[in-house]
PDB file of N, CA and C in Angstrom:
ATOM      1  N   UNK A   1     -20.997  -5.143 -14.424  1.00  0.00           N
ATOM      2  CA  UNK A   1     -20.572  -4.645 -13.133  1.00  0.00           C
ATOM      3  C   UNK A   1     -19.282  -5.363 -12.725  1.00  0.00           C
ATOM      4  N   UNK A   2     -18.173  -4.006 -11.929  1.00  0.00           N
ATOM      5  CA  UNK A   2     -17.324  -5.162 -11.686  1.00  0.00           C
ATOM      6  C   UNK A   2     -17.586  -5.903 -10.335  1.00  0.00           C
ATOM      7  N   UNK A   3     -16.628  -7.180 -10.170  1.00  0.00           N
ATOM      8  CA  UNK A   3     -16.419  -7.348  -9.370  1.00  0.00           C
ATOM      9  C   UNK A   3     -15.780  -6.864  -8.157  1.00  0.00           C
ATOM     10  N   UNK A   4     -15.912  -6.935  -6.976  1.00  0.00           N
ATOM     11  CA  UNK A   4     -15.467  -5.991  -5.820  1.00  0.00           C
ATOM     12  C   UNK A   4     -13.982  -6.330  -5.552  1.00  0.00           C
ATOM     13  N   UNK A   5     -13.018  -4.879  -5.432  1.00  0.00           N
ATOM     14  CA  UNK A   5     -11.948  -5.750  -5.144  1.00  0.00           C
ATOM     15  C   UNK A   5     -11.470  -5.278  -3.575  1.00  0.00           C
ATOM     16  N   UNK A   6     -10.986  -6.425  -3.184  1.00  0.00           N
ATOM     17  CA  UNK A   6     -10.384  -6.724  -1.602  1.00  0.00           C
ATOM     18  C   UNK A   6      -8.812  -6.519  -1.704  1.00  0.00           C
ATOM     19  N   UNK A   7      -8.824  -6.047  -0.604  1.00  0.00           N
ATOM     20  CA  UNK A   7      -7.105  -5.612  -0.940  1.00  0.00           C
ATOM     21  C   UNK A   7      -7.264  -5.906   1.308  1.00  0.00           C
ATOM     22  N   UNK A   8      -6.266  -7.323   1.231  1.00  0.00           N
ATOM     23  CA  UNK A   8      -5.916  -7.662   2.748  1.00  0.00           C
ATOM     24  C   UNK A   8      -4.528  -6.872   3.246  1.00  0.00           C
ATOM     25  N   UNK A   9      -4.625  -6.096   4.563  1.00  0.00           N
ATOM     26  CA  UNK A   9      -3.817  -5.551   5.080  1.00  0.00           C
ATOM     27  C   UNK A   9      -3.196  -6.538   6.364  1.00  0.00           C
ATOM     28  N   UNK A  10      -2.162  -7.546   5.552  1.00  0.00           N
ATOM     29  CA  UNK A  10      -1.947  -8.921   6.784  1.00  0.00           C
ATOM     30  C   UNK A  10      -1.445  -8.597   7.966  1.00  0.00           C
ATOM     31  N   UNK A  11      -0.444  -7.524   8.314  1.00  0.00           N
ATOM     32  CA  UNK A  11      -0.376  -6.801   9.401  1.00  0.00           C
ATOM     33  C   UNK A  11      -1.568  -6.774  10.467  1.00  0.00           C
ATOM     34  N   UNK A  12      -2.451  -6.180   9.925  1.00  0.00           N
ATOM     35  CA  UNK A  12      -3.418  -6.306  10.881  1.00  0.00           C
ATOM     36  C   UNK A  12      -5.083  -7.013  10.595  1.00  0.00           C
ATOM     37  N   UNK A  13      -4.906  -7.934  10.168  1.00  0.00           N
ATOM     38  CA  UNK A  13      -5.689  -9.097   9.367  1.00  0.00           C
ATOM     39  C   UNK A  13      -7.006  -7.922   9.671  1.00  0.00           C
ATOM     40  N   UNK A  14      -6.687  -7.153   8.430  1.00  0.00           N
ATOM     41  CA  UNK A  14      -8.313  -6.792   8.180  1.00  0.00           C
ATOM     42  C   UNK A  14      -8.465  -6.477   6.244  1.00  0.00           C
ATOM     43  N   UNK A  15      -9.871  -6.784   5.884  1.00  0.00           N
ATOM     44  CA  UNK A  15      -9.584  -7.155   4.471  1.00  0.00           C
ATOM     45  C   UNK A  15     -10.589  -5.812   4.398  1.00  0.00           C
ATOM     46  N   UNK A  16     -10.411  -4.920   3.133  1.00  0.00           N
ATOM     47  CA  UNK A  16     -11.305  -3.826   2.770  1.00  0.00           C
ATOM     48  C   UNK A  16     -11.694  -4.004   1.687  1.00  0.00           C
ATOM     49  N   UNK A  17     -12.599  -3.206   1.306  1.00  0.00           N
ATOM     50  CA  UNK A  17     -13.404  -3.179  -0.505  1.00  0.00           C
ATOM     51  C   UNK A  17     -11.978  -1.504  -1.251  1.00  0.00           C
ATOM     52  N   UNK A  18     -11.980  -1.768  -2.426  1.00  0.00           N
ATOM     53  CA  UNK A  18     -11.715  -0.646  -2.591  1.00  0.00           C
ATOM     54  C   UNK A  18     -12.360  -0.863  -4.546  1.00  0.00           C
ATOM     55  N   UNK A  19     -11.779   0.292  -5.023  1.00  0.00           N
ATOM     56  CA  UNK A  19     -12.254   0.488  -5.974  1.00  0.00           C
ATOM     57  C   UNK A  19     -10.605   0.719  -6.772  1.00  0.00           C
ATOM     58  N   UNK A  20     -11.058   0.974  -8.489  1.00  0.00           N
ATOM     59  CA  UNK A  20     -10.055   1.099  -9.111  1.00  0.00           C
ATOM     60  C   UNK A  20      -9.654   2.721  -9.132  1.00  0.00           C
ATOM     61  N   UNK A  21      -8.533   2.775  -8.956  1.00  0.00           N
ATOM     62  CA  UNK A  21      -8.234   4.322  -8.703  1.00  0.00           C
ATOM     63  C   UNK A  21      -7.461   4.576  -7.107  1.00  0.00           C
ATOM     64  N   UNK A  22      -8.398   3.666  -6.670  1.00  0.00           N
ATOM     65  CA  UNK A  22      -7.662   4.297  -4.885  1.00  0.00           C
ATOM     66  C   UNK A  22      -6.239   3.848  -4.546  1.00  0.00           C
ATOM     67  N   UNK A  23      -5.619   4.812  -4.164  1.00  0.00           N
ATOM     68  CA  UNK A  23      -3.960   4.073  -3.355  1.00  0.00           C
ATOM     69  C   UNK A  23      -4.000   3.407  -2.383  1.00  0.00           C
ATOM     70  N   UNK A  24      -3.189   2.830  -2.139  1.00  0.00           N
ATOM     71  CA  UNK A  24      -3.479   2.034  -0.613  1.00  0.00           C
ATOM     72  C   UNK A  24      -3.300   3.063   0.284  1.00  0.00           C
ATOM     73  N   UNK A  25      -3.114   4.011   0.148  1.00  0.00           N
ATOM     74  CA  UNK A  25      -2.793   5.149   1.173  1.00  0.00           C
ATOM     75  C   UNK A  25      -4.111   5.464   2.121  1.00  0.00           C
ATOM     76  N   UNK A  26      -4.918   5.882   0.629  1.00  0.00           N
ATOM     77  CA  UNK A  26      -6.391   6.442   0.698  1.00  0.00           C
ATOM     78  C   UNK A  26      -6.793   5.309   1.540  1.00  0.00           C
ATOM     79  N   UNK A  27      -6.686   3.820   1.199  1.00  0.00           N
ATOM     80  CA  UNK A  27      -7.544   2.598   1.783  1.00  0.00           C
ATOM     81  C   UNK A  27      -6.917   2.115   3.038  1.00  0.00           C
ATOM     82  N   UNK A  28      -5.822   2.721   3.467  1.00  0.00           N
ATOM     83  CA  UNK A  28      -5.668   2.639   5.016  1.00  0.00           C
ATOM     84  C   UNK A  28      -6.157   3.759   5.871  1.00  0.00           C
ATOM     85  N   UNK A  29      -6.098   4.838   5.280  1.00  0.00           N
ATOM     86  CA  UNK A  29      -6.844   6.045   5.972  1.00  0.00           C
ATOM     87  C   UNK A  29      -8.576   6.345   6.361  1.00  0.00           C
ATOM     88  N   UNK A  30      -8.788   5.413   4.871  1.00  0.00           N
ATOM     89  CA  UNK A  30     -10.237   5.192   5.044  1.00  0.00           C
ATOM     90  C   UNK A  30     -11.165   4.381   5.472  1.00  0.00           C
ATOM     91  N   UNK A  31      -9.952   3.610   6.334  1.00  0.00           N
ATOM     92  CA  UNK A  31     -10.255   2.305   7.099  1.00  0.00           C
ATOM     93  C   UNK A  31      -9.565   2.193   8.155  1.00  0.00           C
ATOM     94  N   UNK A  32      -9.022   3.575   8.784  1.00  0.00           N
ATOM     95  CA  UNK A  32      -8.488   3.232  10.022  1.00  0.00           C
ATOM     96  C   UNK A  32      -7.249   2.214  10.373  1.00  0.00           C
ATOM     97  N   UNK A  33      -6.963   2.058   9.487  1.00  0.00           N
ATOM     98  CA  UNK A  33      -5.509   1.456   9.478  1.00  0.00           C
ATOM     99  C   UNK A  33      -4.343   2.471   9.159  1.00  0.00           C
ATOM    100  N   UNK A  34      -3.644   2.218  10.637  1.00  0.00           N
ATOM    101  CA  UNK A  34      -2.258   3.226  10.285  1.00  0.00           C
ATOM    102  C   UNK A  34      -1.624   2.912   9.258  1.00  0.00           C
ATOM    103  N   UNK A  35      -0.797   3.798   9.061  1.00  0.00           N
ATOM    104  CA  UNK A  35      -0.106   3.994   8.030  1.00  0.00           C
ATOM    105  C   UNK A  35       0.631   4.767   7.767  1.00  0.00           C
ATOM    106  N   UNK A  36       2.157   5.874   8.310  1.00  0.00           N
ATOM    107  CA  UNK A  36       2.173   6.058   8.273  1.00  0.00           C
ATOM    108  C   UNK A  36       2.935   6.995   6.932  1.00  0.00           C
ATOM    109  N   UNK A  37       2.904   8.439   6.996  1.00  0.00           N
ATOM    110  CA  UNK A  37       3.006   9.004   6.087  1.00  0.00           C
ATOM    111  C   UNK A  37       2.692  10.946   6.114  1.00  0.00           C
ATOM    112  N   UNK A  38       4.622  10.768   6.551  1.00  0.00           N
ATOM    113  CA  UNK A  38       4.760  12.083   6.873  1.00  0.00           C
ATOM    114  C   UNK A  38       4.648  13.373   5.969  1.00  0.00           C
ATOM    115  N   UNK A  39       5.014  12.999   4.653  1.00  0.00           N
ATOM    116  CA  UNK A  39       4.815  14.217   3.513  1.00  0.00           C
ATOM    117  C   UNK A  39       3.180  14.471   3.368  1.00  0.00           C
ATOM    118  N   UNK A  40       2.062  13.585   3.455  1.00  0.00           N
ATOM    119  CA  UNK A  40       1.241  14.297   3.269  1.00  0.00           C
ATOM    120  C   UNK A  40       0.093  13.144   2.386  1.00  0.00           C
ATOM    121  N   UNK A  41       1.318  12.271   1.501  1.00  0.00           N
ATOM    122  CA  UNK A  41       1.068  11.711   0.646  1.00  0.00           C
ATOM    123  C   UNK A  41       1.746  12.137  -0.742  1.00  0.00           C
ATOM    124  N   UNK A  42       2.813  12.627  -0.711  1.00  0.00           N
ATOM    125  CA  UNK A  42       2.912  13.223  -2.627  1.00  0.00           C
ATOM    126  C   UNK A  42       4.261  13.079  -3.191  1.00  0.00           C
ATOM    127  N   UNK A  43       4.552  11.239  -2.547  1.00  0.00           N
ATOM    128  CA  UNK A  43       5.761  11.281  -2.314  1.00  0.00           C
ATOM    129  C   UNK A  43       6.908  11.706  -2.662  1.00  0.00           C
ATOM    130  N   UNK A  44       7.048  12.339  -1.170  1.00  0.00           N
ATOM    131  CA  UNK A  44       8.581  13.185  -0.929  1.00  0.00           C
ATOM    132  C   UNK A  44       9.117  12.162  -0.021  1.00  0.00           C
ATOM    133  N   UNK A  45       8.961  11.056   0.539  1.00  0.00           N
ATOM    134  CA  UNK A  45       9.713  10.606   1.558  1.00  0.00           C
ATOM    135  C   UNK A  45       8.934   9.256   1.921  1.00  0.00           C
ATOM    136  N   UNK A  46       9.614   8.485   2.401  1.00  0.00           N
ATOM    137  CA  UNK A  46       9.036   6.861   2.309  1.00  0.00           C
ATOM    138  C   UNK A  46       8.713   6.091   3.262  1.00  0.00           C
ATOM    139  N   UNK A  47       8.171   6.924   4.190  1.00  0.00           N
ATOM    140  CA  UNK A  47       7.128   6.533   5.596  1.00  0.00           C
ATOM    141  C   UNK A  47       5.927   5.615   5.043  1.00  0.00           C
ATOM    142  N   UNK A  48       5.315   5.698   3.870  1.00  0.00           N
ATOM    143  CA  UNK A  48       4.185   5.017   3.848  1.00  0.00           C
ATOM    144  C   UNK A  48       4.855   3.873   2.938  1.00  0.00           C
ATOM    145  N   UNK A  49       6.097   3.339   3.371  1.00  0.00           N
ATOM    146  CA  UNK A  49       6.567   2.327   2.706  1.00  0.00           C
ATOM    147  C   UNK A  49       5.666   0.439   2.642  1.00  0.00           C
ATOM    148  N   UNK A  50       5.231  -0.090   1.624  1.00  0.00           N
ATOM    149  CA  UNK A  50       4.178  -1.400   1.846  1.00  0.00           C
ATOM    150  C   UNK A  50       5.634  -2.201   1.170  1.00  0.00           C
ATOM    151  N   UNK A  51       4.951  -3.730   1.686  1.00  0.00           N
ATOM    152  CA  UNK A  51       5.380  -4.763   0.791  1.00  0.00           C
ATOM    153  C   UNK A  51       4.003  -5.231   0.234  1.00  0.00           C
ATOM    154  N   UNK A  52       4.169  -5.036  -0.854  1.00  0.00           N
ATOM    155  CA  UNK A  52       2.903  -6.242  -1.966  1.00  0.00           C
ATOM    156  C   UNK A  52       3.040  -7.708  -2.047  1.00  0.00           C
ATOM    157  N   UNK A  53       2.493  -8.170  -1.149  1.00  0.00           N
ATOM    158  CA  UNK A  53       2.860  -9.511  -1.416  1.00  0.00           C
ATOM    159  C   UNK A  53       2.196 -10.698  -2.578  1.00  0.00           C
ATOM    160  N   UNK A  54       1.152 -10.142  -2.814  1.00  0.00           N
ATOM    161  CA  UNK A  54       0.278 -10.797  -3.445  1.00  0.00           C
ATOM    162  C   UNK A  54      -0.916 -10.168  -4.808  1.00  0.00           C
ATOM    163  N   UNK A  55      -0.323  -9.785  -5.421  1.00  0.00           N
ATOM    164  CA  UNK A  55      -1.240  -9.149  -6.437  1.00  0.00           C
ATOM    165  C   UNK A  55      -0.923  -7.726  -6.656  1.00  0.00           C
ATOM    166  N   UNK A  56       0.563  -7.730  -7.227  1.00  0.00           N
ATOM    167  CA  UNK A  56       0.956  -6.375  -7.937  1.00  0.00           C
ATOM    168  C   UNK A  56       0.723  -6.140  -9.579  1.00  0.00           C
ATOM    169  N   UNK A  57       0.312  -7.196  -9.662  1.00  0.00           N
ATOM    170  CA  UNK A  57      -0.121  -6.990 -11.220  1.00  0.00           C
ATOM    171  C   UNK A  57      -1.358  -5.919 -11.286  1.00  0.00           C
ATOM    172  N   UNK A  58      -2.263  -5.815 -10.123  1.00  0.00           N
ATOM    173  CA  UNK A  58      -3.134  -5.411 -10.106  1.00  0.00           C
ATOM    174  C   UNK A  58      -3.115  -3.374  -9.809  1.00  0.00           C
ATOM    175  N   UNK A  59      -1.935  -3.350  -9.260  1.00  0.00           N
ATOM    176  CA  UNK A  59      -1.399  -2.016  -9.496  1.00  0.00           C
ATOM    177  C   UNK A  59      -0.482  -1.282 -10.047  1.00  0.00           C
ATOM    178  N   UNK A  60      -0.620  -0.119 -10.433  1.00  0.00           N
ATOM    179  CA  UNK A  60      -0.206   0.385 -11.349  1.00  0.00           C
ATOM    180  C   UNK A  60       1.200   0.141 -10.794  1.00  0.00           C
ATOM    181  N   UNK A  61       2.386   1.036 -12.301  1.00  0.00           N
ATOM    182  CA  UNK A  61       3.736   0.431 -12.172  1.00  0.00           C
ATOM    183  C   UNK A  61       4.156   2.027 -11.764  1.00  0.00           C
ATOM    184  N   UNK A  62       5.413   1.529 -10.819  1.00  0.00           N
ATOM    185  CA  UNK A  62       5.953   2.421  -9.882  1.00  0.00           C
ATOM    186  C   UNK A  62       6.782   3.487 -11.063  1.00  0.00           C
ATOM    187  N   UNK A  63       6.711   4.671 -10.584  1.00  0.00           N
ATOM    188  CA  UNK A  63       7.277   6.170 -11.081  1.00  0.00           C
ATOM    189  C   UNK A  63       8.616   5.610 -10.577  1.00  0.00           C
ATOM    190  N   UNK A  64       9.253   6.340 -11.559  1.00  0.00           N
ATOM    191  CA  UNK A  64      10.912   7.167 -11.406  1.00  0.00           C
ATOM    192  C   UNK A  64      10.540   7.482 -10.021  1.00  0.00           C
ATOM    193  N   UNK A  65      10.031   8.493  -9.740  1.00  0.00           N
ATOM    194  CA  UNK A  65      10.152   9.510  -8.504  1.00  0.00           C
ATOM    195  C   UNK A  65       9.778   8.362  -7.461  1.00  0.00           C
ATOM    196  N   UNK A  66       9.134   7.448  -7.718  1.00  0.00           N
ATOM    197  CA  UNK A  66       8.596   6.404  -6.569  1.00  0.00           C
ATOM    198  C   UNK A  66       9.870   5.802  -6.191  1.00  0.00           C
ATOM    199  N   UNK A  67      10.486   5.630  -7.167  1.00  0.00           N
ATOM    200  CA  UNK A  67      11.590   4.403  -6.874  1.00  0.00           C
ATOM    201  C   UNK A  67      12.680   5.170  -6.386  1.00  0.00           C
ATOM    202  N   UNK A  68      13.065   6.332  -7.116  1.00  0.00           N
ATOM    203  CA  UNK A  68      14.157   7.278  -5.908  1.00  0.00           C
ATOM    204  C   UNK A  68      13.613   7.547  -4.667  1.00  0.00           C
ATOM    205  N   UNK A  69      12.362   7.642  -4.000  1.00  0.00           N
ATOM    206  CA  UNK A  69      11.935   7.588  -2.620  1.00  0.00           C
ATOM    207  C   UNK A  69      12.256   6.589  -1.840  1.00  0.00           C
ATOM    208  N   UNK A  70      12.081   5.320  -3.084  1.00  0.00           N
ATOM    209  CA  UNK A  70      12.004   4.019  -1.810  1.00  0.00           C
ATOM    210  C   UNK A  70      13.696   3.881  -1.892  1.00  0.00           C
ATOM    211  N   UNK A  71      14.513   3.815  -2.550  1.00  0.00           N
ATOM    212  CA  UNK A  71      16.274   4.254  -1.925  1.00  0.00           C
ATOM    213  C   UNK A  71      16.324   4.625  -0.672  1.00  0.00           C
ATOM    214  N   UNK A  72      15.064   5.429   0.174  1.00  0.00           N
ATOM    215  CA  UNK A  72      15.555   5.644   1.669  1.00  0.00           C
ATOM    216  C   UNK A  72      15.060   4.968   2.401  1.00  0.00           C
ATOM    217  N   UNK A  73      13.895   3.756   1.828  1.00  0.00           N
ATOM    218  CA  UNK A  73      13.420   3.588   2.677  1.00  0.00           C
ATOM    219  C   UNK A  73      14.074   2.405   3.582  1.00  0.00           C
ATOM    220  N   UNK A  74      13.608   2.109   4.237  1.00  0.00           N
ATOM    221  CA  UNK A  74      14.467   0.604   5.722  1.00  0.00           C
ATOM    222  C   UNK A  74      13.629  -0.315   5.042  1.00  0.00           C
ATOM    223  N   UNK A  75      14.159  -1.582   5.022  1.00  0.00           N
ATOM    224  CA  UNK A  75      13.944  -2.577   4.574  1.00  0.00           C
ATOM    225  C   UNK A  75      13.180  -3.132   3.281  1.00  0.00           C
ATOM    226  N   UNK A  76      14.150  -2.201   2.480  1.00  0.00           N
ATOM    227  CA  UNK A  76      13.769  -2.574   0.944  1.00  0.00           C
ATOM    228  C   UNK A  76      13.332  -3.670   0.432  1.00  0.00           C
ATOM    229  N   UNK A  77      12.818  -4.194  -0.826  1.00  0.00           N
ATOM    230  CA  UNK A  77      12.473  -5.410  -0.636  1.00  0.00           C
ATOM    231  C   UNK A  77      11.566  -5.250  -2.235  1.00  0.00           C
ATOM    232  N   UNK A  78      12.093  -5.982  -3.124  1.00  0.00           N
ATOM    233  CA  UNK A  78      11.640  -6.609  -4.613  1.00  0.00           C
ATOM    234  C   UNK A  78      10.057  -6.132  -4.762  1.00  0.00           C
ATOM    235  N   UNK A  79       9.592  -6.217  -3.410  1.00  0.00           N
ATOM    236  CA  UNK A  79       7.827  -5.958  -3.387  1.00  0.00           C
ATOM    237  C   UNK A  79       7.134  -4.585  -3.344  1.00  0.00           C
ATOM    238  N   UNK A  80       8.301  -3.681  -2.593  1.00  0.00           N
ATOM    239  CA  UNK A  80       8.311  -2.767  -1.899  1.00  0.00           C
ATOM    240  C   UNK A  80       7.759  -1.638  -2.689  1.00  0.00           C
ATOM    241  N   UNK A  81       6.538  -0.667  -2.178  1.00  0.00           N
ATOM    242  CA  UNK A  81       6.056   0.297  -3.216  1.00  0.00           C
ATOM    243  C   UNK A  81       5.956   1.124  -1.627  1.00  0.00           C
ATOM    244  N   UNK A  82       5.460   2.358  -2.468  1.00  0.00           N
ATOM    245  CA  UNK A  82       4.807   3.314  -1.306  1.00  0.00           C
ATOM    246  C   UNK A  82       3.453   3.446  -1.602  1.00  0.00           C
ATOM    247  N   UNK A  83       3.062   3.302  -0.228  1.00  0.00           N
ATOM    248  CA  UNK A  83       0.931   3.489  -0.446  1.00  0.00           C
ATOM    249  C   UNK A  83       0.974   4.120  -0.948  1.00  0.00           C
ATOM    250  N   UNK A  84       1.544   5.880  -1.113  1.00  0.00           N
ATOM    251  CA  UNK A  84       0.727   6.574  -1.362  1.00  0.00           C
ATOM    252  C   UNK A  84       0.621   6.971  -2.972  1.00  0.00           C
ATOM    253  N   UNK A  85       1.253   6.142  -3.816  1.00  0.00           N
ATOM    254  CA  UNK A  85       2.097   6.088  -4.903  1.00  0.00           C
ATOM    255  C   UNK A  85       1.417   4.768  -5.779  1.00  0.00           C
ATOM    256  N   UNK A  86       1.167   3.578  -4.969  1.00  0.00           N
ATOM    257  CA  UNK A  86       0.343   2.378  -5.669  1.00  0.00           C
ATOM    258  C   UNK A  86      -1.207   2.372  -5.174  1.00  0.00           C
ATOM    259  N   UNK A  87      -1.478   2.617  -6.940  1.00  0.00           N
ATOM    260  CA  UNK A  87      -2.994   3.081  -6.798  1.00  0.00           C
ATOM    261  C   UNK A  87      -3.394   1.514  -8.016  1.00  0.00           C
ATOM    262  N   UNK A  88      -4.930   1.344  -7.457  1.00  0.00           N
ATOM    263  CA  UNK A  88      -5.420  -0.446  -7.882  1.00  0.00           C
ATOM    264  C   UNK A  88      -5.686   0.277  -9.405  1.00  0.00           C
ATOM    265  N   UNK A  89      -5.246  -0.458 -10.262  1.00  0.00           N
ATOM    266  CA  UNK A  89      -5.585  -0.389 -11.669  1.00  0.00           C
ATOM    267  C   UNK A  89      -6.344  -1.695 -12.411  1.00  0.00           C
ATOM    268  N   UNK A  90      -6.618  -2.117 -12.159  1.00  0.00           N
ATOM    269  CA  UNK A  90      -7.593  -3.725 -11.875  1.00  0.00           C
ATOM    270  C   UNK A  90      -7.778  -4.251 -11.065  1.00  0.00           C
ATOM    271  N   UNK A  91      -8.762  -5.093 -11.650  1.00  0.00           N
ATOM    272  CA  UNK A  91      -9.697  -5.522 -10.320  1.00  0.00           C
ATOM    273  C   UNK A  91      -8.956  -7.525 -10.620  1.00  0.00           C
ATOM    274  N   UNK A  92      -9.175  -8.056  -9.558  1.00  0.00           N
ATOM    275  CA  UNK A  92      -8.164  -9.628  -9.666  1.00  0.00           C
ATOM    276  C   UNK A  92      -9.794 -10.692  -9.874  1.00  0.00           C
ATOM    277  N   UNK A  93      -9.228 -11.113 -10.937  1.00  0.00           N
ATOM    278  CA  UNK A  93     -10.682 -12.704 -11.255  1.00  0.00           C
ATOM    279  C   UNK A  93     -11.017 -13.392  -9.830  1.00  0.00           C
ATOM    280  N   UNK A  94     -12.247 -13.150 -10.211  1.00  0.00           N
ATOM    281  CA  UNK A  94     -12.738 -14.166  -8.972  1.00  0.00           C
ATOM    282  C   UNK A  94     -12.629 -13.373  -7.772  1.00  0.00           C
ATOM    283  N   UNK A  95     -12.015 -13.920  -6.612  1.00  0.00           N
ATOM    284  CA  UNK A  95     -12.094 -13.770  -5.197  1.00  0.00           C
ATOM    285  C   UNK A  95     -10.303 -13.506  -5.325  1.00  0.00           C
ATOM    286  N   UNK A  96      -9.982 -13.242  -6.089  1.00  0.00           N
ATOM    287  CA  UNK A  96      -8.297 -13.017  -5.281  1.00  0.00           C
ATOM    288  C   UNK A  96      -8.453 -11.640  -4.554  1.00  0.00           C
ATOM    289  N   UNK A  97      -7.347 -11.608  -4.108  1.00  0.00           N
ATOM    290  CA  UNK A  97      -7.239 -10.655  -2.706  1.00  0.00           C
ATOM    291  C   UNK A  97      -5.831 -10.322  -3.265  1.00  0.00           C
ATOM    292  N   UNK A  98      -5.593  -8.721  -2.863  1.00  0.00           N
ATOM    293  CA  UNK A  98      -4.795  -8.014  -3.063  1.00  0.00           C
ATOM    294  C   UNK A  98      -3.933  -7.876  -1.451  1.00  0.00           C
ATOM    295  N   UNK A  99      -2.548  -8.949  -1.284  1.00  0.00           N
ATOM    296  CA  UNK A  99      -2.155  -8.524   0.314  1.00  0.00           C
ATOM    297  C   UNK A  99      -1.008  -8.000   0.252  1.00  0.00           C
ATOM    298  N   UNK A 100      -1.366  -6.681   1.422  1.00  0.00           N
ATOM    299  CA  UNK A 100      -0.560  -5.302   1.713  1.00  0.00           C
ATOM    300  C   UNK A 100       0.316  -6.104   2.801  1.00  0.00           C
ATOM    301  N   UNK A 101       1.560  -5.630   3.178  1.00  0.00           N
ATOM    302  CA  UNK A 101       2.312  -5.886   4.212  1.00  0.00           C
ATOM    303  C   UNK A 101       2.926  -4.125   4.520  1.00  0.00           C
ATOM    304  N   UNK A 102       2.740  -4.095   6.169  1.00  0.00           N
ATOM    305  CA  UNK A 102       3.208  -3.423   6.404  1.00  0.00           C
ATOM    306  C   UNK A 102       4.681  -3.207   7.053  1.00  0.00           C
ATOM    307  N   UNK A 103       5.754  -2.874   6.919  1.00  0.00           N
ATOM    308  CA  UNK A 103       6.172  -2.986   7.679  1.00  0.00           C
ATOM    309  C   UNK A 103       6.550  -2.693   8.783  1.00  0.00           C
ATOM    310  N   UNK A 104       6.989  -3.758  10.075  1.00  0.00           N
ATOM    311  CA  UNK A 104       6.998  -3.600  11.573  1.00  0.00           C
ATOM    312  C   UNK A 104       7.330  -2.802  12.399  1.00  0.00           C
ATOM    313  N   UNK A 105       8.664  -1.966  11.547  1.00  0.00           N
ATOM    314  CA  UNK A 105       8.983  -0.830  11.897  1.00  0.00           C
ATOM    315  C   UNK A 105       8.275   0.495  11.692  1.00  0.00           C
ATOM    316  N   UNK A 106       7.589   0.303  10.655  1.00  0.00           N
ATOM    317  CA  UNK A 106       6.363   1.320  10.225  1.00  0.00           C
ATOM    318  C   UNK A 106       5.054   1.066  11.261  1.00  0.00           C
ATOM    319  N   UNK A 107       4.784   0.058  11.997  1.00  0.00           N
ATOM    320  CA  UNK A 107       3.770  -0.048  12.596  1.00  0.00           C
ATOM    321  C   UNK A 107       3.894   0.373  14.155  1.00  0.00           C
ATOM    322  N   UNK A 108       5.328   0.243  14.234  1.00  0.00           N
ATOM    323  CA  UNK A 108       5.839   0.636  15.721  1.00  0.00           C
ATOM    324  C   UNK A 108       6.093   2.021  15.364  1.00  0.00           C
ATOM    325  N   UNK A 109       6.317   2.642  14.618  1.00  0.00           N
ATOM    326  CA  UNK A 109       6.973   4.018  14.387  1.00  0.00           C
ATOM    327  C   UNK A 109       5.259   4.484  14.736  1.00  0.00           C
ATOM    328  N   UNK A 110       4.317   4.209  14.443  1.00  0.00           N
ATOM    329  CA  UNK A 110       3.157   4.922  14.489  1.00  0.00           C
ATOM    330  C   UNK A 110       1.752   4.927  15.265  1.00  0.00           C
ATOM    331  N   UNK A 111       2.632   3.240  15.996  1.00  0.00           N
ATOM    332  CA  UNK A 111       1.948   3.312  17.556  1.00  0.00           C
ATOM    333  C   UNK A 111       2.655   4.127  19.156  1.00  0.00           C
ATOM    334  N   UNK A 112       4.157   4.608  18.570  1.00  0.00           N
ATOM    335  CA  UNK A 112       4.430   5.489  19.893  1.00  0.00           C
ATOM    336  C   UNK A 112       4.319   6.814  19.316  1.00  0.00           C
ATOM    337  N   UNK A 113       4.187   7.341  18.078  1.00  0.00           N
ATOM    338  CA  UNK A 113       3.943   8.575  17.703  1.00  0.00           C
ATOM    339  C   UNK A 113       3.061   8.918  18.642  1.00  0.00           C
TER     340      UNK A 113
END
C-alpha cells in the first residue's frame, strides 16, 4: 500500500491527501481552495498559475504547450507550473509534503471576482 501523499497549499496553510494522477487543479477544487482558472482547465491560458516550492520531483514534467502558457503568465518564476497541467506522479518517502504556492495576485484576482 502506498503511502498517503500530502500536497500543502502555504497560501492558505491547509494540507490535503491526494492521490497519484490528480492535478493540483483537481486538489484545489476538491478542497475548496481557490484557484483560479479561466479556460476550464485545458490549458489555454495561465490563471491557474502555482509556484512548487517543495517537491517537483514528485510531478510530472511540464508540456511544450505548458510552458508556452506560462510566457503569459505574471510573475514567472523557475518553480512556476500551472495546476491544471501538474498532475502527482509519485508519492514523496516518508512524511514529505508536496508545497503549492499560490500566487497573491491569483488569490486577490479570485477573492473580488
Amino acid at each position: 500500500m502506498n503511502p498517503p501523499i500530502h500536497v500543502h497549499f502555504v497560501d492558505h496553510d491547509r494540507t490535503v491527501e491526494a492521490k497519484i494522477g490528480d492535478s493540483i487543479l483537481e486538489l484545489a477544487e476538491r478542497n475548496g481552495i481557490d484557484l483560479d482558472h479561466a479556460c476550464g482547465g485545458v490549458c489555454a491560458c495561465s490563471t491557474c498559475h502555482i509556484k512548487v516550492n517543495v517537491g517537483a520531483e514528485h510531478l510530472n514534467e511540464a508540456s511544450e504547450d505548458e510552458e508556452d502558457q506560462l510566457d503569459s503568465a505574471r510573475d514567472l518564476g523557475l518553480t512556476s507550473r500551472l495546476g491544471c497541467q501538474a498532475r502527482i506522479q509519485s508519492a514523496p518517502d516518508g512524511d514529505a509534503t508536496i508545497d503549492i504556492g499560490i500566487p497573491i495576485w491569483n488569490i486577490n484576482l479570485v477573492q473580488e471576482a
